[in-house]
PDB file of N, CA and C in Angstrom:
ATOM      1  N   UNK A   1     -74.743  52.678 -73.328  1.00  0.00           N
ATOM      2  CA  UNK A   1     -76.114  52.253 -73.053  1.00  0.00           C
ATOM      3  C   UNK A   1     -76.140  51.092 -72.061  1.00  0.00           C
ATOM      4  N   UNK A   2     -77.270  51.014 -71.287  1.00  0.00           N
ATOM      5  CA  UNK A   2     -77.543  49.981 -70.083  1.00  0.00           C
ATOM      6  C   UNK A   2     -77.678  48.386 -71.423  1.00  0.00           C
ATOM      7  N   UNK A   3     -76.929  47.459 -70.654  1.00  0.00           N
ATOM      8  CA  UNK A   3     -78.156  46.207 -71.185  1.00  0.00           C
ATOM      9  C   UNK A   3     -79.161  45.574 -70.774  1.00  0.00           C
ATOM     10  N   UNK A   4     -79.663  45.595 -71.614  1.00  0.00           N
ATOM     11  CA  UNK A   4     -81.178  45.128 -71.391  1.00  0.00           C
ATOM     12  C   UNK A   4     -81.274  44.163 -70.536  1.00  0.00           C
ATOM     13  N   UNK A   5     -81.860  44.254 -70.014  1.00  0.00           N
ATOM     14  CA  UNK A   5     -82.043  42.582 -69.029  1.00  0.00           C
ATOM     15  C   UNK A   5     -83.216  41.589 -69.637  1.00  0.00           C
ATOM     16  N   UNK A   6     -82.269  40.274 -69.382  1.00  0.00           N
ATOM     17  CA  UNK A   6     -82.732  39.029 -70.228  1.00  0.00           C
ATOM     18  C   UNK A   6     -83.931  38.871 -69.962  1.00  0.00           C
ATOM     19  N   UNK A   7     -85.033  38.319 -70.725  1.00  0.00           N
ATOM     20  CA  UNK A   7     -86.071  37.487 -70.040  1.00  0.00           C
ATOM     21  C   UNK A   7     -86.138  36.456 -69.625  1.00  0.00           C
ATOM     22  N   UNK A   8     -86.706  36.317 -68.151  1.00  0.00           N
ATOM     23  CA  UNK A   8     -86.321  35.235 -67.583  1.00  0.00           C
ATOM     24  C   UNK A   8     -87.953  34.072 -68.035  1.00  0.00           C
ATOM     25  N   UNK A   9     -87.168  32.650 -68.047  1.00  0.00           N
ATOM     26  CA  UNK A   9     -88.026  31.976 -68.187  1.00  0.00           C
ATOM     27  C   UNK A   9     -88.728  31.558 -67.372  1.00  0.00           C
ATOM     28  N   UNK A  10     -90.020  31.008 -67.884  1.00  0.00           N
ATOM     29  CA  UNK A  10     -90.752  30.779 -65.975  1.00  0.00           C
ATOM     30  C   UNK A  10     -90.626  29.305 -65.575  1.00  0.00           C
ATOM     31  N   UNK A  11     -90.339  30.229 -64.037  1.00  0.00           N
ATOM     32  CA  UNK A  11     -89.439  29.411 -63.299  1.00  0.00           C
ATOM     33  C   UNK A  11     -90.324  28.289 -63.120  1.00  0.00           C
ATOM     34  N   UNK A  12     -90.813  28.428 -62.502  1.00  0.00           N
ATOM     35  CA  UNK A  12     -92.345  27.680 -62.001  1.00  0.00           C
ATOM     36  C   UNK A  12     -92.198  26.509 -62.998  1.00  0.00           C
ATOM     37  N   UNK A  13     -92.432  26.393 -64.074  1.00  0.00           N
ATOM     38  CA  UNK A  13     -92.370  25.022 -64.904  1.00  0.00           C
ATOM     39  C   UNK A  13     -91.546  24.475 -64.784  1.00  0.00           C
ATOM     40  N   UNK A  14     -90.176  25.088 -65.480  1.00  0.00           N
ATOM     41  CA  UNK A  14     -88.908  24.693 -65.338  1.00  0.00           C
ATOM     42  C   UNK A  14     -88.310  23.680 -64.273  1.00  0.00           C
ATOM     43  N   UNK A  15     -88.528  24.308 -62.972  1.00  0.00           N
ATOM     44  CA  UNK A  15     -88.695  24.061 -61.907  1.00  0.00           C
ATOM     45  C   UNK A  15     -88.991  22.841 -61.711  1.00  0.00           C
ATOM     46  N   UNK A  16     -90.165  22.676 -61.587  1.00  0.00           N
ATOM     47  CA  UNK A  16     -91.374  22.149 -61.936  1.00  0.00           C
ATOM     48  C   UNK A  16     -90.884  20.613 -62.499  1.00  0.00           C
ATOM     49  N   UNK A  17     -90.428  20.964 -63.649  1.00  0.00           N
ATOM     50  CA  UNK A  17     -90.188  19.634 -64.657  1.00  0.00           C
ATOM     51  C   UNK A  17     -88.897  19.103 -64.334  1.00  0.00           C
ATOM     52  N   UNK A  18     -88.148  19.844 -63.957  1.00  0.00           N
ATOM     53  CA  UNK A  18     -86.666  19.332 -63.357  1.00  0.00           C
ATOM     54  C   UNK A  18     -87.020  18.551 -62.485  1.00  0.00           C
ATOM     55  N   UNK A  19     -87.799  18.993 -61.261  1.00  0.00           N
ATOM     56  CA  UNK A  19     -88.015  18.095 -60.069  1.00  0.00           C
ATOM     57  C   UNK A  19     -88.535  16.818 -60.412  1.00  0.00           C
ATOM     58  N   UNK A  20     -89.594  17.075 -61.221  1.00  0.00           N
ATOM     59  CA  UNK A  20     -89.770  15.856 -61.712  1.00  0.00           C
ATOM     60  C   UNK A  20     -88.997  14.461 -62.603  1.00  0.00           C
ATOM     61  N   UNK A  21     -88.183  15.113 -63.330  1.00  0.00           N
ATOM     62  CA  UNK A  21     -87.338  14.212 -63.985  1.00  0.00           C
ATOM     63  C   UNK A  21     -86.416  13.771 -63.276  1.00  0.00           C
ATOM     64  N   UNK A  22     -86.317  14.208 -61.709  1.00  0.00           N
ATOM     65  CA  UNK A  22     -85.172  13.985 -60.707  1.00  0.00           C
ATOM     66  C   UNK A  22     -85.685  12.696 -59.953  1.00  0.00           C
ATOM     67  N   UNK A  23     -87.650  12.530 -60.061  1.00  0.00           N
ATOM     68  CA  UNK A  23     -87.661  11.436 -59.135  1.00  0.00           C
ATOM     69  C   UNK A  23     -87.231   9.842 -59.682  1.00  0.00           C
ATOM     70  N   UNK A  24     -87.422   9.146 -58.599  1.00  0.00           N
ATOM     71  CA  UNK A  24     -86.984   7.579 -59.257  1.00  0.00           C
ATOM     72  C   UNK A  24     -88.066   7.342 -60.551  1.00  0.00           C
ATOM     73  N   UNK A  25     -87.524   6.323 -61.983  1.00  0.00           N
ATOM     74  CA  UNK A  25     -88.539   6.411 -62.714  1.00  0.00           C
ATOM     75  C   UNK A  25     -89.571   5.127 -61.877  1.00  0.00           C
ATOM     76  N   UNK A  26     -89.028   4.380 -60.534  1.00  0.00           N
ATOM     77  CA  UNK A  26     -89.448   3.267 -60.262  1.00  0.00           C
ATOM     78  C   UNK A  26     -90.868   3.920 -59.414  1.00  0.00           C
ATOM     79  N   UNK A  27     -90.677   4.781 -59.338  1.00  0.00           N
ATOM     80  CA  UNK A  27     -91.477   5.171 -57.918  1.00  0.00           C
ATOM     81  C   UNK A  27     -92.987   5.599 -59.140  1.00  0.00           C
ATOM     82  N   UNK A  28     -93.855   5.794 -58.275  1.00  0.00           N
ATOM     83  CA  UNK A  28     -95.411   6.253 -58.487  1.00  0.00           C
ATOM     84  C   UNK A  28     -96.386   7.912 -58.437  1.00  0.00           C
ATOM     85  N   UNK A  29     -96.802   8.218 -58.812  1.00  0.00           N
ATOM     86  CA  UNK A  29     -97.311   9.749 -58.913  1.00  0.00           C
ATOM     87  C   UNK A  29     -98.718   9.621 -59.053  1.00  0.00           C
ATOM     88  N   UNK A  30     -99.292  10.514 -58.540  1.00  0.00           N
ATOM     89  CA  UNK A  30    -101.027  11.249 -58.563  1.00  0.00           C
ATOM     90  C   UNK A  30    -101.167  11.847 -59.701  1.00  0.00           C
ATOM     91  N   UNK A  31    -101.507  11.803 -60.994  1.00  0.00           N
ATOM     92  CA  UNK A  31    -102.259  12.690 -61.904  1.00  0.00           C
ATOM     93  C   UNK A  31    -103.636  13.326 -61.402  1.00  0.00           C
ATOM     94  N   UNK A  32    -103.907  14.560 -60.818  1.00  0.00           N
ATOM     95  CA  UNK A  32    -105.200  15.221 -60.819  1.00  0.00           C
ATOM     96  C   UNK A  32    -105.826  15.192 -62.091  1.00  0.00           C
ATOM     97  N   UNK A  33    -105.108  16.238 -63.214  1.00  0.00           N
ATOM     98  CA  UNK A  33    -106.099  16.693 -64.160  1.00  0.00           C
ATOM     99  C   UNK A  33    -105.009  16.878 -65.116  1.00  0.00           C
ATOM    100  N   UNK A  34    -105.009  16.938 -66.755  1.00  0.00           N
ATOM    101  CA  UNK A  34    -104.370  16.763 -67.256  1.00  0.00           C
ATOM    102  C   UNK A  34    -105.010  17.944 -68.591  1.00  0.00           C
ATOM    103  N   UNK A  35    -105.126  19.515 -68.845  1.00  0.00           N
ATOM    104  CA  UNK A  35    -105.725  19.586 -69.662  1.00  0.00           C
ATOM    105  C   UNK A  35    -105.056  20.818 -70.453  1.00  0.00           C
ATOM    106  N   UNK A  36    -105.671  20.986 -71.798  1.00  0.00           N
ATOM    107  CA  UNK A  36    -105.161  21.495 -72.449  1.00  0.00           C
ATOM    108  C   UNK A  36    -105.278  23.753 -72.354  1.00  0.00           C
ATOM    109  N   UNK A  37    -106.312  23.903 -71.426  1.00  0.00           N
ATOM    110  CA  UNK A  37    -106.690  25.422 -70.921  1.00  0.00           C
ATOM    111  C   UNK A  37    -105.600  25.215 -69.879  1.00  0.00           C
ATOM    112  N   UNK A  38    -104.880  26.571 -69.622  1.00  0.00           N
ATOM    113  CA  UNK A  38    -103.929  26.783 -68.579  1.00  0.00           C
ATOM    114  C   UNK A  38    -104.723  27.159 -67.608  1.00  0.00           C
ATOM    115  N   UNK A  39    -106.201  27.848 -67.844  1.00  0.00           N
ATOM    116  CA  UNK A  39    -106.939  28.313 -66.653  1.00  0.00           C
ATOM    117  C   UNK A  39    -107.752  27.248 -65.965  1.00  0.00           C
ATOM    118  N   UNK A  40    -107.689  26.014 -66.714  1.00  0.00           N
ATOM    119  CA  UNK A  40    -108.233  24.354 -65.653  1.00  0.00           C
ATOM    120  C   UNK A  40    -107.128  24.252 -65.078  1.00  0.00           C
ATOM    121  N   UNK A  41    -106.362  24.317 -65.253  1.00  0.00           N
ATOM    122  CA  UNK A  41    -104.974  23.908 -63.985  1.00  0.00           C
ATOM    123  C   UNK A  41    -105.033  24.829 -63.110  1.00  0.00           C
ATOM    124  N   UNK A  42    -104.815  26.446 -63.770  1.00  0.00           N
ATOM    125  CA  UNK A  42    -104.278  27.213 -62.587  1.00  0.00           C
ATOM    126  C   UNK A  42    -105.837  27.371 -61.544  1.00  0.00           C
ATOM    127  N   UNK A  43    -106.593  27.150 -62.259  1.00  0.00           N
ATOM    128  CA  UNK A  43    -107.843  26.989 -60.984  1.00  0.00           C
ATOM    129  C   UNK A  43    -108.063  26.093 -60.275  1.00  0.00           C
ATOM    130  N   UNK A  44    -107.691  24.538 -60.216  1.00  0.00           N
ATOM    131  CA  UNK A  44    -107.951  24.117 -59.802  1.00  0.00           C
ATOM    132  C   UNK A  44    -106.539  24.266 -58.719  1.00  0.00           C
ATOM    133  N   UNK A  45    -105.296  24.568 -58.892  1.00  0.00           N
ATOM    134  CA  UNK A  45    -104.488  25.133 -58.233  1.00  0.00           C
ATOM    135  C   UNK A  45    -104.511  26.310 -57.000  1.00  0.00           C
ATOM    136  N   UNK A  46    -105.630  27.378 -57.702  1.00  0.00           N
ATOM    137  CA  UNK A  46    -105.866  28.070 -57.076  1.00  0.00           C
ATOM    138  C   UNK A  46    -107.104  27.651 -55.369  1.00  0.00           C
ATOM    139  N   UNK A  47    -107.996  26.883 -56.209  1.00  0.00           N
ATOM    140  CA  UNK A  47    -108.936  26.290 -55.427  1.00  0.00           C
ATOM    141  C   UNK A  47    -108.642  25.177 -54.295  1.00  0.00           C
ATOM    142  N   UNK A  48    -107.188  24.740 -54.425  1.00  0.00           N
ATOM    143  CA  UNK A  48    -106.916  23.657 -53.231  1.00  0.00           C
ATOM    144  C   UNK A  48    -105.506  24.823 -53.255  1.00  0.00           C
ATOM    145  N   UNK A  49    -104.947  25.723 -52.918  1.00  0.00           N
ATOM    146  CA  UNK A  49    -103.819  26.364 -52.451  1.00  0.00           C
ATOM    147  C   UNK A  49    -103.348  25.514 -51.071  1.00  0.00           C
ATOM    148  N   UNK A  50    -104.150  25.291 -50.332  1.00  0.00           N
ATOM    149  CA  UNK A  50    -103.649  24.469 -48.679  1.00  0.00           C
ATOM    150  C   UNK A  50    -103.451  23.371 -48.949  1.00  0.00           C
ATOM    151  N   UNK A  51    -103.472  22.256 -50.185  1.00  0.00           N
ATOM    152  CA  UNK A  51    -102.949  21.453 -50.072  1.00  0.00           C
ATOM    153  C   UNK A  51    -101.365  21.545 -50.722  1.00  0.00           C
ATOM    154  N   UNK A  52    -100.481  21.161 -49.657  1.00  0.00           N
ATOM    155  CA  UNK A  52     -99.430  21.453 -50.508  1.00  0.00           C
ATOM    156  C   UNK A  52     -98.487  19.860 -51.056  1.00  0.00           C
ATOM    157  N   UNK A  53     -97.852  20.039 -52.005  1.00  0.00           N
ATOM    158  CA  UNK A  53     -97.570  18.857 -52.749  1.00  0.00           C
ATOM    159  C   UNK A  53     -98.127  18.367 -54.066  1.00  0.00           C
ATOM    160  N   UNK A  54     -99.050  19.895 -54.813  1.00  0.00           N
ATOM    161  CA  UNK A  54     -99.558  19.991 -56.251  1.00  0.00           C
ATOM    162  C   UNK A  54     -98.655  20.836 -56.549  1.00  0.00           C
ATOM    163  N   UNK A  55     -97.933  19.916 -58.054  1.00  0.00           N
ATOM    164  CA  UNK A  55     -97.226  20.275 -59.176  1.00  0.00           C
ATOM    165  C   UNK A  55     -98.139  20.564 -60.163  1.00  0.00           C
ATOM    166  N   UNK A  56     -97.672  21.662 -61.196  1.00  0.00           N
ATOM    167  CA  UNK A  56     -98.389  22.060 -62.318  1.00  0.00           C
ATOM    168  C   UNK A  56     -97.276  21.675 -63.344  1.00  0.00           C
ATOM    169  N   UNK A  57     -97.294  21.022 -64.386  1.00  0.00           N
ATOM    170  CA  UNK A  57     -96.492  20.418 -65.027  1.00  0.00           C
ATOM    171  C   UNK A  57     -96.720  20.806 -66.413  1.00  0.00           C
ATOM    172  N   UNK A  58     -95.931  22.159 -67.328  1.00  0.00           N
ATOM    173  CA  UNK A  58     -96.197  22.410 -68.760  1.00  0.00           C
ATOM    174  C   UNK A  58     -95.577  22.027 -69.523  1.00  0.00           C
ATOM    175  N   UNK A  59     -96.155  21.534 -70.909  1.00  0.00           N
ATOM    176  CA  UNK A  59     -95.568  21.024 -71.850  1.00  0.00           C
ATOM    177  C   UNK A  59     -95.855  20.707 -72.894  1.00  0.00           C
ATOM    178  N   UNK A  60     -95.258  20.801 -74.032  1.00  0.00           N
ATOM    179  CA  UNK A  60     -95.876  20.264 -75.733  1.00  0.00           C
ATOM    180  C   UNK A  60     -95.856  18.782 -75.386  1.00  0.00           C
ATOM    181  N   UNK A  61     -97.595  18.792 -75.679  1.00  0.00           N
ATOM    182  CA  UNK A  61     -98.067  17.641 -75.881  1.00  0.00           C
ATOM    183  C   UNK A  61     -99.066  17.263 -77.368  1.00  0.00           C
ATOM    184  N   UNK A  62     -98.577  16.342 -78.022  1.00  0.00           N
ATOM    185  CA  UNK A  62     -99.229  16.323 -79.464  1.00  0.00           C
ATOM    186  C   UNK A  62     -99.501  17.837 -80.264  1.00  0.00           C
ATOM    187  N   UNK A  63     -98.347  18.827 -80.298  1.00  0.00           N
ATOM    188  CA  UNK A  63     -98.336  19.769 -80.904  1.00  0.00           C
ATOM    189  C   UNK A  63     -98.851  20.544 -80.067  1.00  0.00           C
ATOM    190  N   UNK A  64     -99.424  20.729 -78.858  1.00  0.00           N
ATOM    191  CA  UNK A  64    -100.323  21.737 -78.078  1.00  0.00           C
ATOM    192  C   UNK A  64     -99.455  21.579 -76.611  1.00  0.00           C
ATOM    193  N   UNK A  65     -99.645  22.884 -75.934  1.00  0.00           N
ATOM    194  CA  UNK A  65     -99.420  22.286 -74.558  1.00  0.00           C
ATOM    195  C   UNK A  65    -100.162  21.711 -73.477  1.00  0.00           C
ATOM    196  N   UNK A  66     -99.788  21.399 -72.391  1.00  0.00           N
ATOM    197  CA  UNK A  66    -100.657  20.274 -71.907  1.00  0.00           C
ATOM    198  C   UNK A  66    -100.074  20.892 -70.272  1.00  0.00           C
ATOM    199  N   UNK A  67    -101.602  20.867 -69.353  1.00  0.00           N
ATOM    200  CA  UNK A  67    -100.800  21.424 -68.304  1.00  0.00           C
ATOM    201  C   UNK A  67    -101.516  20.341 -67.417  1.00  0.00           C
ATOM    202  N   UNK A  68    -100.763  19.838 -66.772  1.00  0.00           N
ATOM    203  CA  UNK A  68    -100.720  18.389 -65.496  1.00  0.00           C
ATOM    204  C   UNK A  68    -100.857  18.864 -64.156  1.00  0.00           C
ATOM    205  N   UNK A  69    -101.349  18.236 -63.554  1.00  0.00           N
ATOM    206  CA  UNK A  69    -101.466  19.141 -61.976  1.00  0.00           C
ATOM    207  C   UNK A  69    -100.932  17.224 -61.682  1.00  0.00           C
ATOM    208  N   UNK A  70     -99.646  17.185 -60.929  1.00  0.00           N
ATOM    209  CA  UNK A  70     -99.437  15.746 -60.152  1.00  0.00           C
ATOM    210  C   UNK A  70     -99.058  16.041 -58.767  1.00  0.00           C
ATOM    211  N   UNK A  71     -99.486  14.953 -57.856  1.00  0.00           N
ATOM    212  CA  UNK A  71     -99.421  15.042 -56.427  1.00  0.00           C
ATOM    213  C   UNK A  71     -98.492  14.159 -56.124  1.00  0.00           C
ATOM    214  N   UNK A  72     -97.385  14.729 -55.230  1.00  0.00           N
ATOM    215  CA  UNK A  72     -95.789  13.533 -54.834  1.00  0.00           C
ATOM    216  C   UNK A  72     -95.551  12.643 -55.586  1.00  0.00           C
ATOM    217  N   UNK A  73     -94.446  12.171 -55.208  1.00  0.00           N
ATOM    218  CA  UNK A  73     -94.676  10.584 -55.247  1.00  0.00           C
ATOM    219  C   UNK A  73     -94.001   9.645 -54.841  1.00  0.00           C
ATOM    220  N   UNK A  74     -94.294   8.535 -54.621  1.00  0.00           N
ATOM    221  CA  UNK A  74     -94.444   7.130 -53.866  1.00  0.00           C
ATOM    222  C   UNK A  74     -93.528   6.072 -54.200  1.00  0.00           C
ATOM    223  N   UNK A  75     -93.188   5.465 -53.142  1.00  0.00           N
ATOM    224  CA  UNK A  75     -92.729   3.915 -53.934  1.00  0.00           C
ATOM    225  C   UNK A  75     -93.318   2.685 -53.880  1.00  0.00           C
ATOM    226  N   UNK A  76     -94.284   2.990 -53.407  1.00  0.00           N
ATOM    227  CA  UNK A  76     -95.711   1.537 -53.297  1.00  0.00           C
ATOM    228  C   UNK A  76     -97.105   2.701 -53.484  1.00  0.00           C
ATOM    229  N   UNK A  77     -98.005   1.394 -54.555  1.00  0.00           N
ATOM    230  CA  UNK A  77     -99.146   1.804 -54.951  1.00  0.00           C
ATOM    231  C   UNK A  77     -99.964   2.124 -53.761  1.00  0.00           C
ATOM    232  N   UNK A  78     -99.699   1.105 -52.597  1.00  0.00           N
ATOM    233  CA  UNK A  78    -100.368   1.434 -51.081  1.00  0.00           C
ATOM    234  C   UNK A  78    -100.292   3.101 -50.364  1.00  0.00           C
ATOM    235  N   UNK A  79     -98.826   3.432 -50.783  1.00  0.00           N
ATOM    236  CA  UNK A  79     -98.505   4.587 -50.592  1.00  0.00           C
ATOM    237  C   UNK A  79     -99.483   5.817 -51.182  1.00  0.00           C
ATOM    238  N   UNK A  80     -99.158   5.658 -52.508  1.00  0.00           N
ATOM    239  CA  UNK A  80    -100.220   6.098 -53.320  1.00  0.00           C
ATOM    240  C   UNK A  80    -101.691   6.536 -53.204  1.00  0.00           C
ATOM    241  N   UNK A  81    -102.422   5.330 -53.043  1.00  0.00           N
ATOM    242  CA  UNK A  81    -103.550   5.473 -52.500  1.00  0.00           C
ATOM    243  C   UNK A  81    -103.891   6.427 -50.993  1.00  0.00           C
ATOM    244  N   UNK A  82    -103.014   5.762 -49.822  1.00  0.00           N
ATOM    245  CA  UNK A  82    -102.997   6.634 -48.979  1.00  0.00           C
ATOM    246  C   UNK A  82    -103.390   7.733 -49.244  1.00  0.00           C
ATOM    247  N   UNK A  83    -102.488   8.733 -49.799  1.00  0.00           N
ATOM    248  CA  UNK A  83    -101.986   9.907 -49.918  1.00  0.00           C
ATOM    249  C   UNK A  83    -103.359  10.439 -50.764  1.00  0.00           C
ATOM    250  N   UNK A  84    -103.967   9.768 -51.566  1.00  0.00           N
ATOM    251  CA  UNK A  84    -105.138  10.138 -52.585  1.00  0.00           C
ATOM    252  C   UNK A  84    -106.514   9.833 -51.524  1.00  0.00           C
ATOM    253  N   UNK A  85    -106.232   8.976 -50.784  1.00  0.00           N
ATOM    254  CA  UNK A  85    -107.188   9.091 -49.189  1.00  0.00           C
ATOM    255  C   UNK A  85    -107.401   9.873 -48.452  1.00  0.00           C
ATOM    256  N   UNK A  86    -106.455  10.686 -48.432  1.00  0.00           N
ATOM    257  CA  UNK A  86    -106.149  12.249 -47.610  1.00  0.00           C
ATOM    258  C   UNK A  86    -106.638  13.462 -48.409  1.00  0.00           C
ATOM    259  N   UNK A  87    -106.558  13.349 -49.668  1.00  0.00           N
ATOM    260  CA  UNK A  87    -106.591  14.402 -50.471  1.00  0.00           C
ATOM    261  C   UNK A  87    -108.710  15.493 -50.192  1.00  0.00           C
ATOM    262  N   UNK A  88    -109.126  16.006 -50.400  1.00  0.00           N
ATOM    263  CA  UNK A  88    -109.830  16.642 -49.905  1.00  0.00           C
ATOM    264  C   UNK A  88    -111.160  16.291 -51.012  1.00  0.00           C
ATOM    265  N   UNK A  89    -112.224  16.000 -50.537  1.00  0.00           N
ATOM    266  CA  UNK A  89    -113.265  14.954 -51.427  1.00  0.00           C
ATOM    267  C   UNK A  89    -112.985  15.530 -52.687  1.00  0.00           C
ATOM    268  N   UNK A  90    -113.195  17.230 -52.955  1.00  0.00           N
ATOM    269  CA  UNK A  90    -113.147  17.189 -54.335  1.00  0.00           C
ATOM    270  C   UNK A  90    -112.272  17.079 -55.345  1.00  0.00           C
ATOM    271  N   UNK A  91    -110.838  16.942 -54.941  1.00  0.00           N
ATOM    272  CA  UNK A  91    -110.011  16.201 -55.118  1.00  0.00           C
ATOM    273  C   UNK A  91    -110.280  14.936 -56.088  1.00  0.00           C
ATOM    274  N   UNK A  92    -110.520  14.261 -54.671  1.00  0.00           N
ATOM    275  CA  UNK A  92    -110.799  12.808 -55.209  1.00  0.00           C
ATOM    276  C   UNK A  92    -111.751  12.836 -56.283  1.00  0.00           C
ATOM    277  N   UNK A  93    -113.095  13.524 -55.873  1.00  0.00           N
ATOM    278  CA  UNK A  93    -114.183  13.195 -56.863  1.00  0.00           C
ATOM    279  C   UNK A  93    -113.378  13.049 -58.205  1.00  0.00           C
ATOM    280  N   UNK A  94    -112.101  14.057 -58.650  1.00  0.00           N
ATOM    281  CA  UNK A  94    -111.759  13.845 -59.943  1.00  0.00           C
ATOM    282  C   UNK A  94    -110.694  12.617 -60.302  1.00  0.00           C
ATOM    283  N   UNK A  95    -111.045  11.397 -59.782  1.00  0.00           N
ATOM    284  CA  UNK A  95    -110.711   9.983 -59.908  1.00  0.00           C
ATOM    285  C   UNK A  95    -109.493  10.252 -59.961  1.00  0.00           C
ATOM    286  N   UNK A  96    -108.401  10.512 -59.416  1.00  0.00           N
ATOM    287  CA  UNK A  96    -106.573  11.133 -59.521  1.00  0.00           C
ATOM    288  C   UNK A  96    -106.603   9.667 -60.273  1.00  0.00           C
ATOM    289  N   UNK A  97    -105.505   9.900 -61.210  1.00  0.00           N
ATOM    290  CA  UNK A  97    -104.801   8.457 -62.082  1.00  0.00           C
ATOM    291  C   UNK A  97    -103.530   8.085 -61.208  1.00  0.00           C
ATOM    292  N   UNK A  98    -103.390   6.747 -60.421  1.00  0.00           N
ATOM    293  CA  UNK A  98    -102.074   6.708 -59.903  1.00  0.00           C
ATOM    294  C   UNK A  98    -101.194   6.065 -60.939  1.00  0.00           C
ATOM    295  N   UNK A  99     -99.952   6.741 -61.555  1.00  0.00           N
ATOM    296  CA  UNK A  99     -99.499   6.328 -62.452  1.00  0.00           C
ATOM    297  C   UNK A  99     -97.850   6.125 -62.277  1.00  0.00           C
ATOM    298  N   UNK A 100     -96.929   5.822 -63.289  1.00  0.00           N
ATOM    299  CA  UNK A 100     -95.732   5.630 -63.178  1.00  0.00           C
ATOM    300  C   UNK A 100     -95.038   6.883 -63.080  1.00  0.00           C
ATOM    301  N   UNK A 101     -93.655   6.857 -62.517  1.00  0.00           N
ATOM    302  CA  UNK A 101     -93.320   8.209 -62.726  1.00  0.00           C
ATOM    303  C   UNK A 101     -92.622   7.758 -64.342  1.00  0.00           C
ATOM    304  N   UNK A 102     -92.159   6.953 -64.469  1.00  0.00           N
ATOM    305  CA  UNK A 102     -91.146   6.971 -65.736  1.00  0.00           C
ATOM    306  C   UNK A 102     -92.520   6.683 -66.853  1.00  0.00           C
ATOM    307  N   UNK A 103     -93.703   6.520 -66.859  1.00  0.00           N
ATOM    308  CA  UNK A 103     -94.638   6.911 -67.721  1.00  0.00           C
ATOM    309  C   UNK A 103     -94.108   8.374 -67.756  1.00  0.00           C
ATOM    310  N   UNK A 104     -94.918   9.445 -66.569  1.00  0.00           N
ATOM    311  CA  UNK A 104     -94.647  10.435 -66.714  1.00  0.00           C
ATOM    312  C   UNK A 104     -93.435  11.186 -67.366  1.00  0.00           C
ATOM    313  N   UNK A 105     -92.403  10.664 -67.094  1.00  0.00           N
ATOM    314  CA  UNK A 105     -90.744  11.094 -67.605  1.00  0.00           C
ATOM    315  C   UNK A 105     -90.936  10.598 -68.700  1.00  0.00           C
ATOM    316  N   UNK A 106     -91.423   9.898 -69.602  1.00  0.00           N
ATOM    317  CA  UNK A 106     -91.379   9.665 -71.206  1.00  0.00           C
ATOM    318  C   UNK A 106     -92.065  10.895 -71.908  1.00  0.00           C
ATOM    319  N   UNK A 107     -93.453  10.844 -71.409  1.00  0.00           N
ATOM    320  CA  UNK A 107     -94.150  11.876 -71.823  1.00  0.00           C
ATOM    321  C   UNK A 107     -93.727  13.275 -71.958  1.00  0.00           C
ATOM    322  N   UNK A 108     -93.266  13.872 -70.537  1.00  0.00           N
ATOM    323  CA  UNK A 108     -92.205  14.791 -70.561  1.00  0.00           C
ATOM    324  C   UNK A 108     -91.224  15.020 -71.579  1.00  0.00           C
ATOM    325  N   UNK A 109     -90.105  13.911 -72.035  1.00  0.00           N
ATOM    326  CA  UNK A 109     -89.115  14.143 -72.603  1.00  0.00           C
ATOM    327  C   UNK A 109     -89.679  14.341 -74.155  1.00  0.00           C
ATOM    328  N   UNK A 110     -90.714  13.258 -74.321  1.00  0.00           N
ATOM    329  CA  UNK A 110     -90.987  13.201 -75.836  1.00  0.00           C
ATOM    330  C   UNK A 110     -91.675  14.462 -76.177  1.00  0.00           C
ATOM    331  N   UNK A 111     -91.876  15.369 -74.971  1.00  0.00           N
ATOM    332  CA  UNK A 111     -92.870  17.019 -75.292  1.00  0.00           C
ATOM    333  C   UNK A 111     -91.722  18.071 -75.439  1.00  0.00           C
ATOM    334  N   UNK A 112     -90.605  17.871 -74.819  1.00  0.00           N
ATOM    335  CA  UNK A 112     -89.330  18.374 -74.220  1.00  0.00           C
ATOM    336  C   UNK A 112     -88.744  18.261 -75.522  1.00  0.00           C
ATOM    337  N   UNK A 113     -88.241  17.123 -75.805  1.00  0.00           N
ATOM    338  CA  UNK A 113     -87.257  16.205 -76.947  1.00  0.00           C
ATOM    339  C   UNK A 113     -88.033  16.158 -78.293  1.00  0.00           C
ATOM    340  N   UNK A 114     -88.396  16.572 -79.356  1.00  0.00           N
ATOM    341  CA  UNK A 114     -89.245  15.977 -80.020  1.00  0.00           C
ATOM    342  C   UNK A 114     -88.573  15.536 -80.642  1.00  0.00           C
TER     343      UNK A 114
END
């Protein structure tokens, strides 16, 4: 008999969360939107496709998963802002959180790690 072929996990997060745990924890990140429907992320994903440099970020968060849309990141808050200056009004309208990355990398691990 053939073997079955494995299921692969999706990449896209995986991905995703590796890159992220790779940046400096010193450096800075864009939070867009942070919510618990996978279809508020992947739409608002879908709806800015031309901007490129949105991460979708999945993960157990307080027993549920939690899907993050974050934009690059920086090693000055100046940087930061910039980059959230550029971003496309409706974008902005949703107040991006400029935050830590090693905030972010805790959160991660403790959803990752429980």
């Amino acid at each position: 008999p053939q073997p079955q072929p494995q299921p692969q996990p999706e990449q896209r997060f995986d991905a995703a969360i590796e890159q992220v745990l790779g940046w400096p924890a010193s450096d800075l990140t864009v939070q867009l939107i942070a919510a618990r429907d996978p279809a508020t992320a992947d739409n608002l994903l879908s709806k800015h496709s031309a901007v490129s440099g949105l991460i979708k970020l999945t993960y157990p968060y307080n027993e549920a998963p939690r899907h993050t849309i974050v934009y690059g990141h920086f090693t000055t808050r100046a940087q930061a802002e910039a980059a959230v200056a550029k971003l496309p009004q409706a974008l902005q309208n949703l107040k991006p959180w400029i935050r830590s990355v090693a905030g972010l990398k805790a959160e991660l691990n403790q959803g990752l790690n429980p």
